[in-house]
N, C-alpha and C. Protein backbone atom coordinates (compact mmCIF):
# COMPACT_ATOMS: atom_id res chain seq x y z
N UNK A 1 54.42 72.44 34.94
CA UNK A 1 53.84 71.18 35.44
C UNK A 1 52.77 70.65 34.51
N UNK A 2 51.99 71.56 34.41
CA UNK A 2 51.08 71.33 32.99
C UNK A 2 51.67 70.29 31.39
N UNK A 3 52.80 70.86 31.21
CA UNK A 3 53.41 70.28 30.47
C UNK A 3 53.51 69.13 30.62
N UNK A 4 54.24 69.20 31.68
CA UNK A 4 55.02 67.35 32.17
C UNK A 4 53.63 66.47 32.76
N UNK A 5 52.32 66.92 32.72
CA UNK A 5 51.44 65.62 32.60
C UNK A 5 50.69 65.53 31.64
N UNK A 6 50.81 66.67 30.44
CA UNK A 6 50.22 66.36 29.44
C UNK A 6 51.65 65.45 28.26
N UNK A 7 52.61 65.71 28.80
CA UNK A 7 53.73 64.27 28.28
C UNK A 7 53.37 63.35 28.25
N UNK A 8 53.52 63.05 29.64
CA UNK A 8 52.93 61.57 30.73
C UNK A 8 51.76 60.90 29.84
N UNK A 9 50.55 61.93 29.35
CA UNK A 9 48.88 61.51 28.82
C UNK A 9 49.45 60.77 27.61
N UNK A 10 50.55 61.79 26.46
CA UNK A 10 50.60 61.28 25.63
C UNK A 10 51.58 60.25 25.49
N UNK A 11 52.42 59.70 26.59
CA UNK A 11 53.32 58.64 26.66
C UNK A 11 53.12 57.61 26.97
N UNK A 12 51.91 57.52 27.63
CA UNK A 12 50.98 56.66 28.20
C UNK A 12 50.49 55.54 27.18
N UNK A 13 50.82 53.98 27.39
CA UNK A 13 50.01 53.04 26.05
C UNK A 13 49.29 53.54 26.14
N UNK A 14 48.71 52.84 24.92
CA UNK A 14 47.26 53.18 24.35
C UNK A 14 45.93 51.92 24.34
N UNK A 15 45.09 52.27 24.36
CA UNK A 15 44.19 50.82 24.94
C UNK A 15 43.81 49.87 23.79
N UNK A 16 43.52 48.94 23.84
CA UNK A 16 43.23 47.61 22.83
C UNK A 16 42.20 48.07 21.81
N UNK A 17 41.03 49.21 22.52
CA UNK A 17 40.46 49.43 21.55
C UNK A 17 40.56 50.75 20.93
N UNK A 18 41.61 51.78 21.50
CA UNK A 18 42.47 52.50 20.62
C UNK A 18 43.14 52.14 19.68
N UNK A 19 43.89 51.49 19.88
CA UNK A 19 44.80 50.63 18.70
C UNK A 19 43.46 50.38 17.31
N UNK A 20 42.50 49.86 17.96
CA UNK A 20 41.89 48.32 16.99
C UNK A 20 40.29 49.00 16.92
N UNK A 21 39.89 50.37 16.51
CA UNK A 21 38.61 50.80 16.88
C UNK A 21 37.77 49.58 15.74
N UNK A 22 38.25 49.03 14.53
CA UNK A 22 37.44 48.46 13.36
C UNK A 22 36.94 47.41 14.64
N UNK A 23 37.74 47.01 15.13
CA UNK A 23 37.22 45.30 15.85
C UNK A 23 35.85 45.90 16.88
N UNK A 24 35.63 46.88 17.49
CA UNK A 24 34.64 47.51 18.59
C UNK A 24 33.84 47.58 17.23
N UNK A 25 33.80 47.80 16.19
CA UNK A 25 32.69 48.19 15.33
C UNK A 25 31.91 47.04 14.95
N UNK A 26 32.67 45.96 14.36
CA UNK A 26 32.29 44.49 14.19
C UNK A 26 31.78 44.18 14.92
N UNK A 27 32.34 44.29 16.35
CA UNK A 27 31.38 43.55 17.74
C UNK A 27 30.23 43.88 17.79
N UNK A 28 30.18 45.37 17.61
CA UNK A 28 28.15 45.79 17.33
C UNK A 28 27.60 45.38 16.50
N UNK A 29 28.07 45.31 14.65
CA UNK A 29 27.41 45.12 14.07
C UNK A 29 26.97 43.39 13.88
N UNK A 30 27.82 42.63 14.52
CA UNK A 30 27.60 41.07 14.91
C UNK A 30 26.45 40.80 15.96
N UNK A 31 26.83 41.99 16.99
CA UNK A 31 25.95 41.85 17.93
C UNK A 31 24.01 42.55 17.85
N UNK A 32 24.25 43.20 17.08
CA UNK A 32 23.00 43.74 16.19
C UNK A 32 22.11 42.72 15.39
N UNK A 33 23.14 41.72 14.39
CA UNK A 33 22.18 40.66 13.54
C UNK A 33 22.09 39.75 14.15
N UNK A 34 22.86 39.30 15.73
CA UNK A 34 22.32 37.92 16.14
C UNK A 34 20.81 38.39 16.94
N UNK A 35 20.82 39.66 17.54
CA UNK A 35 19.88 40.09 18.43
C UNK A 35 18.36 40.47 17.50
N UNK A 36 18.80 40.40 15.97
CA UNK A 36 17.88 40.42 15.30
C UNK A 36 17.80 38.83 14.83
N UNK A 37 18.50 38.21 14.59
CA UNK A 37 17.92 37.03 14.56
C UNK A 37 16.89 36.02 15.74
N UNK A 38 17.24 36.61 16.81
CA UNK A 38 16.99 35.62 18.24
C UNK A 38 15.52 36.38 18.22
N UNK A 39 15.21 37.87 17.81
CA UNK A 39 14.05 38.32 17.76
C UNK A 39 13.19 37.87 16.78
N UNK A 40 13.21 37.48 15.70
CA UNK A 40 12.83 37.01 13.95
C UNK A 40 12.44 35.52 15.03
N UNK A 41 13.37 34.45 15.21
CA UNK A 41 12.47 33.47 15.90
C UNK A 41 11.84 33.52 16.82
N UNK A 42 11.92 34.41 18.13
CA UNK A 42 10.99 34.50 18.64
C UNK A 42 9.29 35.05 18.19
N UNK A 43 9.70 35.34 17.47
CA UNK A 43 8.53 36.26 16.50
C UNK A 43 7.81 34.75 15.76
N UNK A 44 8.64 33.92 15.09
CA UNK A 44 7.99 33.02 14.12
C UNK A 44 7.21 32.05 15.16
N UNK A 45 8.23 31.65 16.56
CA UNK A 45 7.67 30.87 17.56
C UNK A 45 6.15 31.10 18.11
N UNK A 46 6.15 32.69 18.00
CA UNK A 46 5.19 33.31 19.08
C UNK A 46 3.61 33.31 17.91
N UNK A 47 3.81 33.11 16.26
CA UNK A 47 2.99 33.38 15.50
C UNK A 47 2.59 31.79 15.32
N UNK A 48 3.46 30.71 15.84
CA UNK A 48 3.04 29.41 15.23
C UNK A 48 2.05 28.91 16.37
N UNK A 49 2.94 29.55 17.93
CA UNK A 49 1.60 28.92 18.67
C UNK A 49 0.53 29.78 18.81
N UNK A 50 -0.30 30.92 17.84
CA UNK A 50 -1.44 31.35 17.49
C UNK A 50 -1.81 30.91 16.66
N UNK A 51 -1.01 30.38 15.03
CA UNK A 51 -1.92 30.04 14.56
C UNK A 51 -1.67 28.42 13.92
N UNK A 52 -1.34 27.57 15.09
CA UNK A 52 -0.95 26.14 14.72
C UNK A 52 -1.77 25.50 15.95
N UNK A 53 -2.90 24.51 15.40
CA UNK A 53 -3.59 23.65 16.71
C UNK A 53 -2.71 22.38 16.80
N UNK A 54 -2.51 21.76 17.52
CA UNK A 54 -1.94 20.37 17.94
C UNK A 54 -3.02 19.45 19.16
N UNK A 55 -2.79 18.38 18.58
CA UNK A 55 -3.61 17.50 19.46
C UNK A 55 -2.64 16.49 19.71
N UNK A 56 -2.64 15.73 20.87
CA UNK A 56 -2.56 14.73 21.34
C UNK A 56 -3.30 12.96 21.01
N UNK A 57 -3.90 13.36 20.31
CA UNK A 57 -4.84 12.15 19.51
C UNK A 57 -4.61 11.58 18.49
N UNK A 58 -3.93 11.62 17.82
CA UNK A 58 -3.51 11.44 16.49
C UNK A 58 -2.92 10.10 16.19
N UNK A 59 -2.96 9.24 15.39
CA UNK A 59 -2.52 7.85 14.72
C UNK A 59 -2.47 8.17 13.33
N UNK A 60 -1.55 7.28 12.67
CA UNK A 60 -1.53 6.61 11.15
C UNK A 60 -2.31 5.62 11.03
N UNK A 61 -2.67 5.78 9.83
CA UNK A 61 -3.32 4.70 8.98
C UNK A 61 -2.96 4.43 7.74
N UNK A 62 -3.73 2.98 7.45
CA UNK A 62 -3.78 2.87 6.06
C UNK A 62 -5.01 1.78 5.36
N UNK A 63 -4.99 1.75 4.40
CA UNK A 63 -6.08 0.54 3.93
C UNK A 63 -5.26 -0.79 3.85
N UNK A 64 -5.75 -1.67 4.53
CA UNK A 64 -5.59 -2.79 5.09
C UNK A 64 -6.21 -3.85 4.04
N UNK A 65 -5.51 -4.79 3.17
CA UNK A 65 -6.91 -5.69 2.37
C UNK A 65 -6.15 -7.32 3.22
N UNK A 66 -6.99 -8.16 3.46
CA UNK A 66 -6.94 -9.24 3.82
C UNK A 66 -6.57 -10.74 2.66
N UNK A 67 -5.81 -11.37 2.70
CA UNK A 67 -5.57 -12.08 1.50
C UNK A 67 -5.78 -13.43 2.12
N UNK A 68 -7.10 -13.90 1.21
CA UNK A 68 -7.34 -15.21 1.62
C UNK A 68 -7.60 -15.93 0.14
N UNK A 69 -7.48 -17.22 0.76
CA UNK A 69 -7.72 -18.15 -0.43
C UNK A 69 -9.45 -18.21 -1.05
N UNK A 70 -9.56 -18.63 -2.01
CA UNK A 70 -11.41 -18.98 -2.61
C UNK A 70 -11.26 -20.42 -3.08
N UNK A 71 -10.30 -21.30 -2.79
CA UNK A 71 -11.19 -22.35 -2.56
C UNK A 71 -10.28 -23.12 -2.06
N UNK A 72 -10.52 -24.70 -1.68
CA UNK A 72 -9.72 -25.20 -0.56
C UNK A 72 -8.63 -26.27 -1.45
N UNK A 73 -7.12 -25.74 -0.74
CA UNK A 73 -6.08 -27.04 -1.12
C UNK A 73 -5.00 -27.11 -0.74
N UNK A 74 -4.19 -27.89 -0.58
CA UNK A 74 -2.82 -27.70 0.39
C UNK A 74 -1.34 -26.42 -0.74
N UNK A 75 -0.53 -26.21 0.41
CA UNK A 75 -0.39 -24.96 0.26
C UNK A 75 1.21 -25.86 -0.89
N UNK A 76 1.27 -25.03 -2.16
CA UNK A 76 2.53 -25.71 -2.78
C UNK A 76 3.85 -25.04 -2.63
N UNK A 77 3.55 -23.76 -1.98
CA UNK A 77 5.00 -22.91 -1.91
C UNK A 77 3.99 -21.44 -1.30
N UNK A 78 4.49 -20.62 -1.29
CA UNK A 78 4.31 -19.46 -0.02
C UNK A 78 5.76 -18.58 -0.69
N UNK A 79 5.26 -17.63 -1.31
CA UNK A 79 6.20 -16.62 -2.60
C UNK A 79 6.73 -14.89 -1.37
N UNK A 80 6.08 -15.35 -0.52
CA UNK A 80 6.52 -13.50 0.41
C UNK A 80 6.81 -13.69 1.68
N UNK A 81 7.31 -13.13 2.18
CA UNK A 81 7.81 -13.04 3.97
C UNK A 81 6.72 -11.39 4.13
N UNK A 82 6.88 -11.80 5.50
CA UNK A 82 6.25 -9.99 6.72
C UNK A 82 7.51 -9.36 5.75
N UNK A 83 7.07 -7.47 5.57
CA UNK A 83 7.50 -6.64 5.21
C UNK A 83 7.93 -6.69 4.22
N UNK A 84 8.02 -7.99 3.36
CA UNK A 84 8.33 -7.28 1.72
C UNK A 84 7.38 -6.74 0.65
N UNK A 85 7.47 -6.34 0.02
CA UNK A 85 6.52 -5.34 -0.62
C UNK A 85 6.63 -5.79 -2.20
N UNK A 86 5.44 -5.37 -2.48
CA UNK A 86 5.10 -6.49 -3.53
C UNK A 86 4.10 -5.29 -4.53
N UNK A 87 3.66 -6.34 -5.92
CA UNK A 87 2.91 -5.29 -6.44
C UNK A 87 1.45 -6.03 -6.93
N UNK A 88 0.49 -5.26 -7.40
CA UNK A 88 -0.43 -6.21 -7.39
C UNK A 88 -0.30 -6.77 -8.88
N UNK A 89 -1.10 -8.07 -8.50
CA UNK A 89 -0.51 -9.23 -9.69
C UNK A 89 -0.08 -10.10 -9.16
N UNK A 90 1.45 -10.06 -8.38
CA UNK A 90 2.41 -10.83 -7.98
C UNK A 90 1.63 -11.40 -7.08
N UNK A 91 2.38 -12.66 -7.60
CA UNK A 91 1.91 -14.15 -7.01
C UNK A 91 2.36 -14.40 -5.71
N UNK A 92 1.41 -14.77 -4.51
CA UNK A 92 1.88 -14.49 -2.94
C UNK A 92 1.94 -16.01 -2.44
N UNK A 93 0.76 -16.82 -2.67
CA UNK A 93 1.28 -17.92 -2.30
C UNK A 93 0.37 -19.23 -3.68
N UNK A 94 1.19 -20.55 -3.65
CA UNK A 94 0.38 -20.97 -4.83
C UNK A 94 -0.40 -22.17 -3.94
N UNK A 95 -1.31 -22.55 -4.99
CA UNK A 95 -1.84 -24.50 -4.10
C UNK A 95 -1.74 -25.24 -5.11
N UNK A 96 -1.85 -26.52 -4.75
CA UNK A 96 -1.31 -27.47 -5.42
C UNK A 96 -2.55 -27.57 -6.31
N UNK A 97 -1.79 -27.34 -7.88
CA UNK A 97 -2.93 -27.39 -8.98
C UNK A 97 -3.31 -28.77 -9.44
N UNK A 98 -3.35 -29.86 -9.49
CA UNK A 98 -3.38 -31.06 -10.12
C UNK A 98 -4.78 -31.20 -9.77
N UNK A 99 -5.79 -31.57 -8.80
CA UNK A 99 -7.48 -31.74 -8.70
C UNK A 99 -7.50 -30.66 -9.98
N UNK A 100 -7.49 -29.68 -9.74
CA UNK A 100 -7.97 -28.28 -10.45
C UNK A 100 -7.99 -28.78 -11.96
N UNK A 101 -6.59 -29.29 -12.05
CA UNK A 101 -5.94 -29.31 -13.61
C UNK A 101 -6.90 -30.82 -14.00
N UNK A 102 -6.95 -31.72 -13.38
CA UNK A 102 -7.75 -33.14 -13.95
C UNK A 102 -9.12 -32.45 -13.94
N UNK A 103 -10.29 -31.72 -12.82
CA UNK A 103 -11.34 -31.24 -13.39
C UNK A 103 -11.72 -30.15 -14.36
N UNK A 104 -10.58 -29.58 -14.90
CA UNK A 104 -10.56 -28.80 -15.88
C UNK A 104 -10.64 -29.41 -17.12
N UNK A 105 -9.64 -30.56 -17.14
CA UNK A 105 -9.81 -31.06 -18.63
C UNK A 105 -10.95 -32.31 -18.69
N UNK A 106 -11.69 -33.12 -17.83
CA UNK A 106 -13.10 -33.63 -17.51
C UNK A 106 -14.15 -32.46 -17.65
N UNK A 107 -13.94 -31.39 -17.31
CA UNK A 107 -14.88 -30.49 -17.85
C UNK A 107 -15.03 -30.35 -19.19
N UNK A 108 -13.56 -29.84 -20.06
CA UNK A 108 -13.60 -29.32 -21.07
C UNK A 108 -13.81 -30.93 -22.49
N UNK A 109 -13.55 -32.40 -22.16
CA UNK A 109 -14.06 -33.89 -22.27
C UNK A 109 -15.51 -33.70 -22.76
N UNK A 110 -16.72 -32.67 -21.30
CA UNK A 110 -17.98 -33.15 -21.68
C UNK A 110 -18.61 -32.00 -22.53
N UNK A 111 -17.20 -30.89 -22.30
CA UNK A 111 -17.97 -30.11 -23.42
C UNK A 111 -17.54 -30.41 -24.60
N UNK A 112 -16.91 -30.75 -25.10
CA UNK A 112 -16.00 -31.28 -26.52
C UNK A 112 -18.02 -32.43 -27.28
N UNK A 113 -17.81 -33.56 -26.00
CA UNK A 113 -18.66 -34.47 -26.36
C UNK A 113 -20.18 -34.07 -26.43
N UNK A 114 -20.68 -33.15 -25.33
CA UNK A 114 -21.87 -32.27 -25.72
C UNK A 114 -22.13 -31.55 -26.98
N UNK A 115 -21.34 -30.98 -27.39
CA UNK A 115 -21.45 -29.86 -28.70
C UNK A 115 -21.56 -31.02 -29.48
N UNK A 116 -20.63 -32.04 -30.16
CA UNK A 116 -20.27 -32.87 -31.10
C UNK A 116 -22.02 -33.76 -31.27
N UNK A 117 -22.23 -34.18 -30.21
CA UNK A 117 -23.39 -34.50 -30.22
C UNK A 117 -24.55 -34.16 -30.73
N UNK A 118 -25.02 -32.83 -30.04
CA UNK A 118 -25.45 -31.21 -30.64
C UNK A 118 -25.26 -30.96 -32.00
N UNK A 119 -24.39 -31.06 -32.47
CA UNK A 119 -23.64 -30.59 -33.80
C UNK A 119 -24.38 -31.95 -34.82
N UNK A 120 -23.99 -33.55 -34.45
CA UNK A 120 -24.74 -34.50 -35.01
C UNK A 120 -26.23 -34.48 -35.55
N UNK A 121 -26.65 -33.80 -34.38
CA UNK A 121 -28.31 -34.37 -34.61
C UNK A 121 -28.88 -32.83 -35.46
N UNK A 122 -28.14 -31.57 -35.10
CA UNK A 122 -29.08 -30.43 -35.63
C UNK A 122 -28.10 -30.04 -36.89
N UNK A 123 -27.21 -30.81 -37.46
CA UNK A 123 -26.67 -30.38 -38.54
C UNK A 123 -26.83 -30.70 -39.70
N UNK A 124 -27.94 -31.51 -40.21
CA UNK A 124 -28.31 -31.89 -40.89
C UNK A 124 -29.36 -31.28 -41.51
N UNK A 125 -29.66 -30.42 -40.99
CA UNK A 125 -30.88 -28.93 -41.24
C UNK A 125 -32.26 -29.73 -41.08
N UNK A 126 -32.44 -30.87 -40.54
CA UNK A 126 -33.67 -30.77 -40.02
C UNK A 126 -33.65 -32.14 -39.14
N UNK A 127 -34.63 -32.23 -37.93
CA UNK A 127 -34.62 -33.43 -37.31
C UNK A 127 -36.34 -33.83 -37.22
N UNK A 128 -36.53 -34.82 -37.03
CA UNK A 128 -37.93 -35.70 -37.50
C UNK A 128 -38.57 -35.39 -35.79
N UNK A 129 -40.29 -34.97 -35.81
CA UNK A 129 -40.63 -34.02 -34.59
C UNK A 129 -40.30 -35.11 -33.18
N UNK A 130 -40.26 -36.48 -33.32
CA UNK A 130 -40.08 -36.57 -32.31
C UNK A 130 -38.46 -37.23 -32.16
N UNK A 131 -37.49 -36.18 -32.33
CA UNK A 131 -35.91 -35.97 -32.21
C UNK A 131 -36.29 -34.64 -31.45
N UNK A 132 -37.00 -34.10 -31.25
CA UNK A 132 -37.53 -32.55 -31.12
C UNK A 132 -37.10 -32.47 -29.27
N UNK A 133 -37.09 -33.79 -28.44
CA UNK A 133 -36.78 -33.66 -26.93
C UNK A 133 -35.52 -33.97 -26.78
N UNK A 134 -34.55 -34.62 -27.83
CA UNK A 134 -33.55 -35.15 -27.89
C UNK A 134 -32.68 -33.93 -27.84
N UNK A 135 -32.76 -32.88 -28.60
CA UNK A 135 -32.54 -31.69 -29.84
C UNK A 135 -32.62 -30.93 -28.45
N UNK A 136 -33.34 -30.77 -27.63
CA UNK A 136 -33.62 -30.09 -25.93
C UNK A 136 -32.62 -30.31 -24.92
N UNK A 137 -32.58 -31.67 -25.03
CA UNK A 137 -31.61 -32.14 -23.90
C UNK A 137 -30.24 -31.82 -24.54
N UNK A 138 -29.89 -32.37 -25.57
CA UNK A 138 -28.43 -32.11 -26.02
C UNK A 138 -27.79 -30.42 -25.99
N UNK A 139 -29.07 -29.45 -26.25
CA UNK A 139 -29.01 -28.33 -26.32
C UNK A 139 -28.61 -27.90 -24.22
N UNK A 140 -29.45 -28.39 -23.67
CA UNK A 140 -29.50 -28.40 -22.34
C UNK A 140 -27.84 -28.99 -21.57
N UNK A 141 -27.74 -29.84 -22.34
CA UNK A 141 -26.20 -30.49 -21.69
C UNK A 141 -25.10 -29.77 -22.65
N UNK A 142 -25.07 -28.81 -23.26
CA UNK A 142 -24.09 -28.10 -24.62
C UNK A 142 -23.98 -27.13 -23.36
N UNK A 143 -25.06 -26.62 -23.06
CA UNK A 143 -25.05 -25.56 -22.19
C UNK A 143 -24.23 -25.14 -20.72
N UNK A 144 -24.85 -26.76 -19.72
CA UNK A 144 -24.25 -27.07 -18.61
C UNK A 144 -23.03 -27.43 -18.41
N UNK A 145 -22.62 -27.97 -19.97
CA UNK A 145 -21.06 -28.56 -19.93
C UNK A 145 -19.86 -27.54 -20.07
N UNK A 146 -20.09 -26.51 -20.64
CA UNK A 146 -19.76 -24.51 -20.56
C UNK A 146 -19.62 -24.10 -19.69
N UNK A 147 -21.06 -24.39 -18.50
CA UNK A 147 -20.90 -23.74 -17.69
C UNK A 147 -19.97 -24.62 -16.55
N UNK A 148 -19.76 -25.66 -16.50
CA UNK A 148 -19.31 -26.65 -15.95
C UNK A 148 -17.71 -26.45 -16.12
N UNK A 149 -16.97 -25.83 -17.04
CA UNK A 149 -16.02 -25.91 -17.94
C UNK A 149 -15.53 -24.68 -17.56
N UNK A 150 -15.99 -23.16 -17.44
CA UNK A 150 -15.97 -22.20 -16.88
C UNK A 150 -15.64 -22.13 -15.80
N UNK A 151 -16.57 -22.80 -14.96
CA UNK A 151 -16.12 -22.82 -13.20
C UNK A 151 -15.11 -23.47 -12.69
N UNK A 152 -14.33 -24.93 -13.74
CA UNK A 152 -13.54 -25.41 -13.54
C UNK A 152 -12.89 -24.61 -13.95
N UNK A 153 -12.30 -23.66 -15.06
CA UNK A 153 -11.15 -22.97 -15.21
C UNK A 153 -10.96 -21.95 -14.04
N UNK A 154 -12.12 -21.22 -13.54
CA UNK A 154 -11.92 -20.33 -12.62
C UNK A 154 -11.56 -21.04 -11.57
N UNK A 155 -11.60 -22.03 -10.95
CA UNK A 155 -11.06 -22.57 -10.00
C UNK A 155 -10.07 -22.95 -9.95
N UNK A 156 -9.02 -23.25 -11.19
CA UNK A 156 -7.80 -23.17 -11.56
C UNK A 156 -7.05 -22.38 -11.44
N UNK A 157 -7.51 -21.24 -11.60
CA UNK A 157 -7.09 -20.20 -11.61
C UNK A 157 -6.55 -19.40 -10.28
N UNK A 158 -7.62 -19.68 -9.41
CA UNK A 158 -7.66 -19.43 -7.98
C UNK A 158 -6.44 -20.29 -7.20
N UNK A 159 -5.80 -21.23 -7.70
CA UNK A 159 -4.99 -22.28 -7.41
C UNK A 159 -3.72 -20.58 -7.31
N UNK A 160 -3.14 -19.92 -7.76
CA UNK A 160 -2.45 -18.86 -7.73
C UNK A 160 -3.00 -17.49 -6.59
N UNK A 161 -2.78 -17.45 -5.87
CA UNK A 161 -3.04 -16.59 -4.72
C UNK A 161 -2.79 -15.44 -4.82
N UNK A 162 -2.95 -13.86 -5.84
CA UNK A 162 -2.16 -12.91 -6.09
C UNK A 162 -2.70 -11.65 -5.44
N UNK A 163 -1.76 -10.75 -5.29
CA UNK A 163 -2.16 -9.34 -4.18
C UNK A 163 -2.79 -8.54 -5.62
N UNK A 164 -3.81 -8.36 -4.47
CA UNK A 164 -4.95 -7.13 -5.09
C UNK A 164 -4.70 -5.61 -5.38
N UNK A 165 -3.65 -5.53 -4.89
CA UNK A 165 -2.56 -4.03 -4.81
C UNK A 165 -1.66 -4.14 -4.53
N UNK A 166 -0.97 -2.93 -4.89
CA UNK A 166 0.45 -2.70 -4.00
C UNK A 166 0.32 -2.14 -2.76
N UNK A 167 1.51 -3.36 -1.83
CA UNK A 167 1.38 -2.57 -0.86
C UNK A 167 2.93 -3.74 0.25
N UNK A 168 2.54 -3.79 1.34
CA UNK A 168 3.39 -4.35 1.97
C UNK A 168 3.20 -5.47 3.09
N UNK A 169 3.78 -6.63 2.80
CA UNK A 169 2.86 -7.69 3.20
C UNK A 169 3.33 -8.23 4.66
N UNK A 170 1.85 -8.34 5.63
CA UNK A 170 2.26 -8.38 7.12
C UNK A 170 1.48 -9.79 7.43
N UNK A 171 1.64 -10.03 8.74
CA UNK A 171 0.94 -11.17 9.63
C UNK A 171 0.82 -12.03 9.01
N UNK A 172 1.72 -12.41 8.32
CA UNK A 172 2.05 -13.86 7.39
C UNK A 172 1.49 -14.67 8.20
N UNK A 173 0.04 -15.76 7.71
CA UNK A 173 0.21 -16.82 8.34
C UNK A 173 0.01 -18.02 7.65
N UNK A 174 0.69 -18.24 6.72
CA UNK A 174 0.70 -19.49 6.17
C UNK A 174 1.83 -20.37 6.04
N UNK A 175 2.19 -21.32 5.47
CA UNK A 175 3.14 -22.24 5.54
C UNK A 175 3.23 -23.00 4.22
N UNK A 176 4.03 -23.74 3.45
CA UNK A 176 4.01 -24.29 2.70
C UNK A 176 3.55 -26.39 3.62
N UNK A 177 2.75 -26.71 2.79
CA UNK A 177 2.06 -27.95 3.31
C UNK A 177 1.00 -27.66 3.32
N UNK A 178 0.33 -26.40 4.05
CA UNK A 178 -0.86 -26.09 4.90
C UNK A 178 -2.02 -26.90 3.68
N UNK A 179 -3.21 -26.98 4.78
CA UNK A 179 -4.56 -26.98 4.03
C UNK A 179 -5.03 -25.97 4.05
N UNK A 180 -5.67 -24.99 3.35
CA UNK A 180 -6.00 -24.04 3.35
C UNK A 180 -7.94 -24.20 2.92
N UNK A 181 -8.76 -23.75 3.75
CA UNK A 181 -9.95 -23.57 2.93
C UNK A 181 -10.52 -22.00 2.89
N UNK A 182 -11.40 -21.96 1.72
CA UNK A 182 -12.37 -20.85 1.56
C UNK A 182 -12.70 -19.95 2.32
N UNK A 183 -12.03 -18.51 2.10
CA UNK A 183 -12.51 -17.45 3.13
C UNK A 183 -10.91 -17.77 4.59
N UNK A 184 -10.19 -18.36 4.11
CA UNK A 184 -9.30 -18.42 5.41
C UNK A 184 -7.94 -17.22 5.32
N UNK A 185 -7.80 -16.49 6.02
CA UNK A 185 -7.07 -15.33 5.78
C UNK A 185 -5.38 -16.10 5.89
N UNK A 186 -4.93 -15.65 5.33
CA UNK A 186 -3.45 -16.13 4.95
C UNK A 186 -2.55 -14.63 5.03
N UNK A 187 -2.69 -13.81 4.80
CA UNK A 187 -1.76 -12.37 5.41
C UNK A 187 -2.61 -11.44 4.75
N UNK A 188 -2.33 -10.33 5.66
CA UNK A 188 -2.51 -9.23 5.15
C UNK A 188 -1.35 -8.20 4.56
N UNK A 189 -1.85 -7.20 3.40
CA UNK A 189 -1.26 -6.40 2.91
C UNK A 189 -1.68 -5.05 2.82
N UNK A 190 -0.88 -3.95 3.22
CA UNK A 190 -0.84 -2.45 3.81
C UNK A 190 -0.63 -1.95 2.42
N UNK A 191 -1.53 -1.22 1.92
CA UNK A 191 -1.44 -0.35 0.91
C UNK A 191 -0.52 0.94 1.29
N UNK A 192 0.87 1.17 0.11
CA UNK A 192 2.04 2.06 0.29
C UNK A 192 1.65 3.93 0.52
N UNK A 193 0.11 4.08 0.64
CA UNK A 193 -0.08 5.52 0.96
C UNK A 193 -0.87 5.75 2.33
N UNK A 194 -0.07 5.83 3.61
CA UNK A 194 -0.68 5.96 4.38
C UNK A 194 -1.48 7.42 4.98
N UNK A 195 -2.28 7.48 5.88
CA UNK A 195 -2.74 9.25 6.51
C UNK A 195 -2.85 9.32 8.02
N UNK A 196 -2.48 10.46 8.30
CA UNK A 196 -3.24 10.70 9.64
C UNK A 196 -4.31 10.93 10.15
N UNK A 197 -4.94 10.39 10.78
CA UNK A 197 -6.20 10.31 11.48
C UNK A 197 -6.03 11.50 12.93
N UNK A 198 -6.70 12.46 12.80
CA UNK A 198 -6.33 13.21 14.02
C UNK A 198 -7.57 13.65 14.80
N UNK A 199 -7.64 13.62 16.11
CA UNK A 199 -8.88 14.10 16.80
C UNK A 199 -8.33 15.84 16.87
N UNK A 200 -9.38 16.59 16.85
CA UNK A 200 -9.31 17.89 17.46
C UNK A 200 -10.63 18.30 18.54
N UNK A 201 -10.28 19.56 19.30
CA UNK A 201 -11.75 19.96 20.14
C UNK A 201 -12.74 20.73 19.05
N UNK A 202 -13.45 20.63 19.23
CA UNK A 202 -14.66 21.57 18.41
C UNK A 202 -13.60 22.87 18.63
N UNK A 203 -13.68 23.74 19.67
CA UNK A 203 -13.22 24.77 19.34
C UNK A 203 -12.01 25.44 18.45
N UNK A 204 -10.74 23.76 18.14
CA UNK A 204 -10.36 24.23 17.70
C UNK A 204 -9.98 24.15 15.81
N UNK A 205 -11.63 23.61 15.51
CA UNK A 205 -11.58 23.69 14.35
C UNK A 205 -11.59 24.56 13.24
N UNK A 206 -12.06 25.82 13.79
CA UNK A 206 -12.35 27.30 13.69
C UNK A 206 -10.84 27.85 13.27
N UNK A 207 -9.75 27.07 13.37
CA UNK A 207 -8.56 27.26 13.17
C UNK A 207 -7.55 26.41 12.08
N UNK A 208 -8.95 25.42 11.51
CA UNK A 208 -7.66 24.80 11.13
C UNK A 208 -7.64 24.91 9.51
């Protein structure tokens, strides 16, 4: 009888993981590196909230410059829209140059005729003492007509509206037509490196 059920044992299939012992081996060693992986993040999770502070306070920023005109004239064209980005130099909006351009060359008229004048009376290497107030004033109007001549070019100049940096241009408010005067803000432009501004508690600066 012994016999005939140790037949039976060995006639008996054989089980899935008799057949296939490599596949039971894989299953551990799969089941070993995920159980070490799921431990490795819990581990990195459990070290970030000791040594990572977070606040709730926090905003972006950036430097903000305001672009206004310096002196007053209607607007001849308007060179940028909100959000295009620009560099500094580039020309943002222009005004109509013609006043600018006629007191530029009436400036540069009385300096031409000041000097020439100037040049008449003291070039002769000497003037008789009473030319001596003449020789003052001409010297006096050589002077004012320079400076006169100067301020008209710089005001010409200003006729061109250009960004002070690079950056990206918002709250457009101008128009082509407009009058524009002195000190009147016409858009602003967002300089391209912004930061975070973050509040923390005192206590948890000790951490950061």
């Amino acid at each position: 009888m012994n016999s005939e059920a140790t037949l039976a044992r060995s006639s008996s299939p054989a089980t899935f993981q008799e057949k296939f012992p490599i596949i039971k081996t894989t299953k551990f060693k799969i089941g070993v590196v995920v159980g070490t992986l799921v431990l490795l993040f819990i581990l990195h999770w459990v070290y970030g909230l000791l040594t990572t502070e977070t606040t709730d306070d926090a905003f972006v920023t950036s430097r903000v410059h305001q672009v206004s005109t310096r002196v007053q004239g209607q607007v001849l064209s308007v060179n940028v829209n909100d959000n295009q980005k620009v560099k500094a130099g580039d020309v943002l909006v222009v005004l109509d140059p013609r006043e600018f351009e006629a007191n530029v060359k009436s400036a540069q008229a009385k300096y031409s005729k000041a000097h020439k004048d100037l040049g008449r009376l003291s070039g002769g290497g000497g003037f008789l003492p009473d030319e001596k107030p003449i020789l003052d004033q001409y010297q006096a109007d050589a002077l004012s007509s320079e400076a006169t001549l100067q301020e008209a070019t710089l005001q010409y100049q200003f006729t061109k509206i250009v960004a002070p940096t690079d950056g990206t241009v918002g709250a457009r408010n101008v128009e082509s037509g407009q009058l524009v005067v002195p000190g009147q803000a016409l858009m602003a432009l967002v300089e391209p490196e912004p930061w975070i501004v973050a509040n923390f508690k005192e206590g948890q600066l000790a951490k950061i």
